[in-house]
C-alpha atoms as a PDB file:
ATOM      1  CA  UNK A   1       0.000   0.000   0.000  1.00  0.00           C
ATOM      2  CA  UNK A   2       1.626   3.010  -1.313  1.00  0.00           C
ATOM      3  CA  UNK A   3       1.571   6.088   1.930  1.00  0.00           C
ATOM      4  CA  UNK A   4       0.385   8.970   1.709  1.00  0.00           C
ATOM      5  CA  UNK A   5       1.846  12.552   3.279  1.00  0.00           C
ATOM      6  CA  UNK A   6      -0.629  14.566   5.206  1.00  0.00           C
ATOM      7  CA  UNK A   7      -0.213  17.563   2.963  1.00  0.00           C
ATOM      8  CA  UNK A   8      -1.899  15.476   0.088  1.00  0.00           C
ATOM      9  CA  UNK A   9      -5.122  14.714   2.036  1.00  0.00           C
ATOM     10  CA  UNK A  10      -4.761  18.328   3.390  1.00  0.00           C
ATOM     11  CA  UNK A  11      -4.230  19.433  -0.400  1.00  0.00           C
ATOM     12  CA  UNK A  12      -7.488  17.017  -1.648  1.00  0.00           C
ATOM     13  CA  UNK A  13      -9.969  18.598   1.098  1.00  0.00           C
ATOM     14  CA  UNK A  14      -8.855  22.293  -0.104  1.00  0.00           C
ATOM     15  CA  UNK A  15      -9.830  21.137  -3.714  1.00  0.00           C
ATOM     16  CA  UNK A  16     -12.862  20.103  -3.064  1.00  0.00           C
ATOM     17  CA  UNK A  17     -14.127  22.891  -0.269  1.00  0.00           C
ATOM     18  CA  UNK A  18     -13.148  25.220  -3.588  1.00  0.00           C
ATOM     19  CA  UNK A  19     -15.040  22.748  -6.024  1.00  0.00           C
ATOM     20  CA  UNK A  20     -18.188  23.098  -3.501  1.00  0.00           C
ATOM     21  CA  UNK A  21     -17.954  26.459  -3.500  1.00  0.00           C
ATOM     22  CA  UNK A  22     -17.813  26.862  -6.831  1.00  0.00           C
ATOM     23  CA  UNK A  23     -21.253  24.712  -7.155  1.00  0.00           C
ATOM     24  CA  UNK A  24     -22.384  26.721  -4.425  1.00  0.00           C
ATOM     25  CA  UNK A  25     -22.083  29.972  -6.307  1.00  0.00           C
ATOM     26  CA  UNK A  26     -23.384  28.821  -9.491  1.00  0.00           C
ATOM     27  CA  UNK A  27     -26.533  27.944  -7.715  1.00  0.00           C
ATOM     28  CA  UNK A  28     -27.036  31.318  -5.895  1.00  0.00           C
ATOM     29  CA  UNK A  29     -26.717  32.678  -9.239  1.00  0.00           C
ATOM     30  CA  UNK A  30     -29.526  30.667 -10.708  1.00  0.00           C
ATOM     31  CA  UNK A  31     -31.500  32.186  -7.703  1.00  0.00           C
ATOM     32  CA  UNK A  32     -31.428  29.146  -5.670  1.00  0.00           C
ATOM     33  CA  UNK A  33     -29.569  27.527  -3.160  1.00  0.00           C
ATOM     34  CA  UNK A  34     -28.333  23.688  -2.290  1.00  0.00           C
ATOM     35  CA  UNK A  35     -28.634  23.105   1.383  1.00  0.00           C
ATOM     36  CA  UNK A  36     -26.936  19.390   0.935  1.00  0.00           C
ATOM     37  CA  UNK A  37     -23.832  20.799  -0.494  1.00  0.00           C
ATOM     38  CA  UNK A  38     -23.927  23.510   2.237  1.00  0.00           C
ATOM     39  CA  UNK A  39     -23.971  20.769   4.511  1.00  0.00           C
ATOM     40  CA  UNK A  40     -21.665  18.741   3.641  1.00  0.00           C
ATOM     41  CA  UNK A  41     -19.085  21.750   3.231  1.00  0.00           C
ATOM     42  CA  UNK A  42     -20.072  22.587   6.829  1.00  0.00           C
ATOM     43  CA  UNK A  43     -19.380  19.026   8.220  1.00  0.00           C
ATOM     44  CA  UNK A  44     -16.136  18.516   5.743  1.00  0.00           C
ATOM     45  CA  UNK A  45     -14.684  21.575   6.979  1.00  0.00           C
ATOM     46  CA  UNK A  46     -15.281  21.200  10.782  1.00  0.00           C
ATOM     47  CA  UNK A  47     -13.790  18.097  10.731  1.00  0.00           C
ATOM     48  CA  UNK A  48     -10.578  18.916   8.678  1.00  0.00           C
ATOM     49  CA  UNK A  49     -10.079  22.228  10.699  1.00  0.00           C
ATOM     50  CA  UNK A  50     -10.301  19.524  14.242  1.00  0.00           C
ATOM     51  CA  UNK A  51      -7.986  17.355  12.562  1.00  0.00           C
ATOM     52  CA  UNK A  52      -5.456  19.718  11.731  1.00  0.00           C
ATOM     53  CA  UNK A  53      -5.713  21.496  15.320  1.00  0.00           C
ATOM     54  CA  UNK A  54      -4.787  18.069  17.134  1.00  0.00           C
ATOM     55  CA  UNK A  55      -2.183  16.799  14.586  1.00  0.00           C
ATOM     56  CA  UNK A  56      -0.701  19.434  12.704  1.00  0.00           C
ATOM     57  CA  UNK A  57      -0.524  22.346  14.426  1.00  0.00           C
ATOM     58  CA  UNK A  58       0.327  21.587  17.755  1.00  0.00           C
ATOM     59  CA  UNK A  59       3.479  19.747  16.418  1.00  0.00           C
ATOM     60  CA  UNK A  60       4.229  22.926  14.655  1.00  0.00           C
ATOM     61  CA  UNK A  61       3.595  25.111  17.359  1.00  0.00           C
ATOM     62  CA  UNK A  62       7.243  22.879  18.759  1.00  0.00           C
ATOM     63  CA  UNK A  63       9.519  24.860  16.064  1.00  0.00           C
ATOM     64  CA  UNK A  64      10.282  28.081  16.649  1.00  0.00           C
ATOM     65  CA  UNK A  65      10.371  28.742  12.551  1.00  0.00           C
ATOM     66  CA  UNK A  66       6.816  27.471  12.375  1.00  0.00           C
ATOM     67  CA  UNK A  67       5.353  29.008  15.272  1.00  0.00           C
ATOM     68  CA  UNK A  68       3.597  31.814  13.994  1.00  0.00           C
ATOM     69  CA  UNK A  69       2.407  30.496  11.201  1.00  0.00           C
ATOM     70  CA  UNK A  70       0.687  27.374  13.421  1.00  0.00           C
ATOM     71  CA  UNK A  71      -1.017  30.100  15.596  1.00  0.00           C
ATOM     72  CA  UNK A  72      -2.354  32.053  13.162  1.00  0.00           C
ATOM     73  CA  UNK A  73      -3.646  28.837  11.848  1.00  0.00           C
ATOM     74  CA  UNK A  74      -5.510  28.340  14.757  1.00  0.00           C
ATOM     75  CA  UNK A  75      -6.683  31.895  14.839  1.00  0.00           C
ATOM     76  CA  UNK A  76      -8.065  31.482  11.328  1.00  0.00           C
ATOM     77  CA  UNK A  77     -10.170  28.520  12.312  1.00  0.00           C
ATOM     78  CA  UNK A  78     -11.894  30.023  15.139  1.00  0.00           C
ATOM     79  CA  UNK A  79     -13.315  32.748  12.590  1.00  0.00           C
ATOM     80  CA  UNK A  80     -14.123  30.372  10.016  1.00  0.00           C
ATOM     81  CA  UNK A  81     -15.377  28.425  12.886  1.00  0.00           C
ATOM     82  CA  UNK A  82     -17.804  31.328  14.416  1.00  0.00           C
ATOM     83  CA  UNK A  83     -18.990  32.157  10.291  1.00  0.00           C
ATOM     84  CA  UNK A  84     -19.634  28.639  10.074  1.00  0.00           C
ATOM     85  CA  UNK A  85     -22.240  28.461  12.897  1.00  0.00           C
ATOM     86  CA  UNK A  86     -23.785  31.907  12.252  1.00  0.00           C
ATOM     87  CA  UNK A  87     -24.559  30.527   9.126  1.00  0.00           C
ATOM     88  CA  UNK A  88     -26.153  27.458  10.497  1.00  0.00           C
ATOM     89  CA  UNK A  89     -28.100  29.283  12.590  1.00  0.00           C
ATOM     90  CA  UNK A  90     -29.133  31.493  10.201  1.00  0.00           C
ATOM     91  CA  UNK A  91     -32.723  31.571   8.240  1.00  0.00           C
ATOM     92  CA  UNK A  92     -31.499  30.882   4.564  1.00  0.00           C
ATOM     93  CA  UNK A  93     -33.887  32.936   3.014  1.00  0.00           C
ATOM     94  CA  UNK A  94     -32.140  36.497   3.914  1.00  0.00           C
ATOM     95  CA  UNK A  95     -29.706  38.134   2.070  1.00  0.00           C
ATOM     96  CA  UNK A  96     -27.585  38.050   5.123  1.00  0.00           C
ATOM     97  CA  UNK A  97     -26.936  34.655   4.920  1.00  0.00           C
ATOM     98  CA  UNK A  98     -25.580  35.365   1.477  1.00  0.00           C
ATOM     99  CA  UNK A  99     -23.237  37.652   2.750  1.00  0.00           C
ATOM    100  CA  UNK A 100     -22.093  35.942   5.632  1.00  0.00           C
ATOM    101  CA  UNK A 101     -21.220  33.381   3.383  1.00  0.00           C
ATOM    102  CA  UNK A 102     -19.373  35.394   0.941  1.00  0.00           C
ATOM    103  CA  UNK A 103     -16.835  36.029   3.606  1.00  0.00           C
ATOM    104  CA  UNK A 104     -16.431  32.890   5.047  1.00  0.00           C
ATOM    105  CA  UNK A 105     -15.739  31.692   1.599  1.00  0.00           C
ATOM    106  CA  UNK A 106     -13.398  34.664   1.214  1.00  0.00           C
ATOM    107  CA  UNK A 107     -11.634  33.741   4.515  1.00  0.00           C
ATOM    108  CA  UNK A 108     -11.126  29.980   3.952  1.00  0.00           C
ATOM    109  CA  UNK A 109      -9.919  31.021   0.420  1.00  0.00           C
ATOM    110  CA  UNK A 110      -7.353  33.182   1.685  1.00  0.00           C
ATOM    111  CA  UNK A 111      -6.411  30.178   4.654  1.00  0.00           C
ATOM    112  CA  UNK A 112      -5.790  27.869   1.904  1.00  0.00           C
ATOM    113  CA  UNK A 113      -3.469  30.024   0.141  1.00  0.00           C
ATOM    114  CA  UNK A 114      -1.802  30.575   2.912  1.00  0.00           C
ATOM    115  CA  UNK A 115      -1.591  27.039   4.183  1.00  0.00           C
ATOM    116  CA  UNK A 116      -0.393  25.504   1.170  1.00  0.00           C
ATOM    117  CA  UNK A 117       2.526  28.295   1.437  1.00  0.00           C
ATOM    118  CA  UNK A 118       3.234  28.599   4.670  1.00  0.00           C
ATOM    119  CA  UNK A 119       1.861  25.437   6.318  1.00  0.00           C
ATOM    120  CA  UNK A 120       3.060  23.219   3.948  1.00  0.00           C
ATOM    121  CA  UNK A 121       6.753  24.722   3.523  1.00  0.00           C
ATOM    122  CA  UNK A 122       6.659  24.551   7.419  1.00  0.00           C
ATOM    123  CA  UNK A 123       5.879  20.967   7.487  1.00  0.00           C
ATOM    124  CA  UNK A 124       7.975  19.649   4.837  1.00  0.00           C
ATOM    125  CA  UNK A 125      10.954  21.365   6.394  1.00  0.00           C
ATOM    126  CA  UNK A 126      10.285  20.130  10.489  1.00  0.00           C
ATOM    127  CA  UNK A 127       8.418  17.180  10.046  1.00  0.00           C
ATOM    128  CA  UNK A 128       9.983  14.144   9.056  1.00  0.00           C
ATOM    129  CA  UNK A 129       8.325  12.589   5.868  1.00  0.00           C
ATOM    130  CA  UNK A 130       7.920   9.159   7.919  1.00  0.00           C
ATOM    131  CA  UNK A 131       5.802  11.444  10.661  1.00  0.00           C
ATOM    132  CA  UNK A 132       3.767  13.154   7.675  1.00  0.00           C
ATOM    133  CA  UNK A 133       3.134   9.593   5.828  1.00  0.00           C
ATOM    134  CA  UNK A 134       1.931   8.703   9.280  1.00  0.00           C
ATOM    135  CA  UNK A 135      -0.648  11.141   9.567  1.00  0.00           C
ATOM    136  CA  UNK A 136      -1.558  11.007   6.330  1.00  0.00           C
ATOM    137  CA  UNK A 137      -2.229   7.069   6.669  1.00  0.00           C
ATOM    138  CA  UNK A 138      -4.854   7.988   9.404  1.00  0.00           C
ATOM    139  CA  UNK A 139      -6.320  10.913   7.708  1.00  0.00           C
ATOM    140  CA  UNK A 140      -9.646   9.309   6.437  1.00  0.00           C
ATOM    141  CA  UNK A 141      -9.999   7.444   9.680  1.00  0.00           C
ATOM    142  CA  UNK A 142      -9.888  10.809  11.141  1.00  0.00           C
ATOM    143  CA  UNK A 143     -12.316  12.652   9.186  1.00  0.00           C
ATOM    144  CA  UNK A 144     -14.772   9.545   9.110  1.00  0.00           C
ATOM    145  CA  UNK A 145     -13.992   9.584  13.021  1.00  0.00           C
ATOM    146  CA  UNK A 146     -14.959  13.230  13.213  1.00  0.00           C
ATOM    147  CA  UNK A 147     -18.046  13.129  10.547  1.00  0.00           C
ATOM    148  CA  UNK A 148     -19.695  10.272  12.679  1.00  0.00           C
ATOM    149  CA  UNK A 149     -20.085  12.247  15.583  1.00  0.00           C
ATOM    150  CA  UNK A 150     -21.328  15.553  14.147  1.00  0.00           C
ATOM    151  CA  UNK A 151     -25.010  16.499  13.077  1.00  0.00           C
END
């Protein structure tokens, strides 16, 4: 069975939160909305975000070159994180909702940019690629793990 590094799964997710987006906008311009995909963005994202908090980040956190970038990380999530349930909360029928998720989908843009330059230079350079193959082996089970116990 051929390993995989972290920072593929990591990269995968990011693809497909932008492909979901991009579905999501193409509804809202056809005047409707898809509460699945919403959903299912919602859950995927929670449980990536969780995932990379325990694993990722805190092992990060442990190099001084890498610090900064881990806790902004972590800062970036507790926004998305706080967008995220506003918008669950929220009645889907105002334009508010719209809004609110225009900038979380500007936000998590911008945090996947900046992961996949920062992050991921961070973690190829302190993590050893046995560690990351590790982690990246027990990705899925993660997620799945995650996604089982949300609503």
């Amino acid at each position: 069975m051929d390993r995989v590094d972290i920072l593929d799964k990591i990269k995968q997710d990011h693809d497909d939160f932008k492909h979901m987006f991009t579905k999501m906008n193409e509804k809202r311009a056809q005047g409707t909305q898809d509460e699945a995909i919403f959903q299912e963005l919602r859950r995927r994202v929670t449980a990536h975000m969780e995932i990379e908090e325990e694993v990722l980040y805190p092992a990060l956190e442990k190099h001084a070159k890498s610090t900064r970038h881990a806790l902004q990380g972590f800062e970036e999530h507790d926004i998305a994180k706080e967008l995220l349930t506003g918008l669950q909360q929220m009645p889907r029928d105002v334009e508010r909702w719209a809004a609110k998720f225009q900038v979380f989908q500007q936000l998590l843009r911008l945090h996947i940019s900046e992961e996949e330059a920062a992050i991921f230079r961070d973690t190829r350079s302190e993590i050893s690629e046995e560690q990351r193959r590790e982690w990246g082996d027990q990705w899925d089970r993660m997620v799945e793990d995650k996604l089982s116990k949300m609503t």
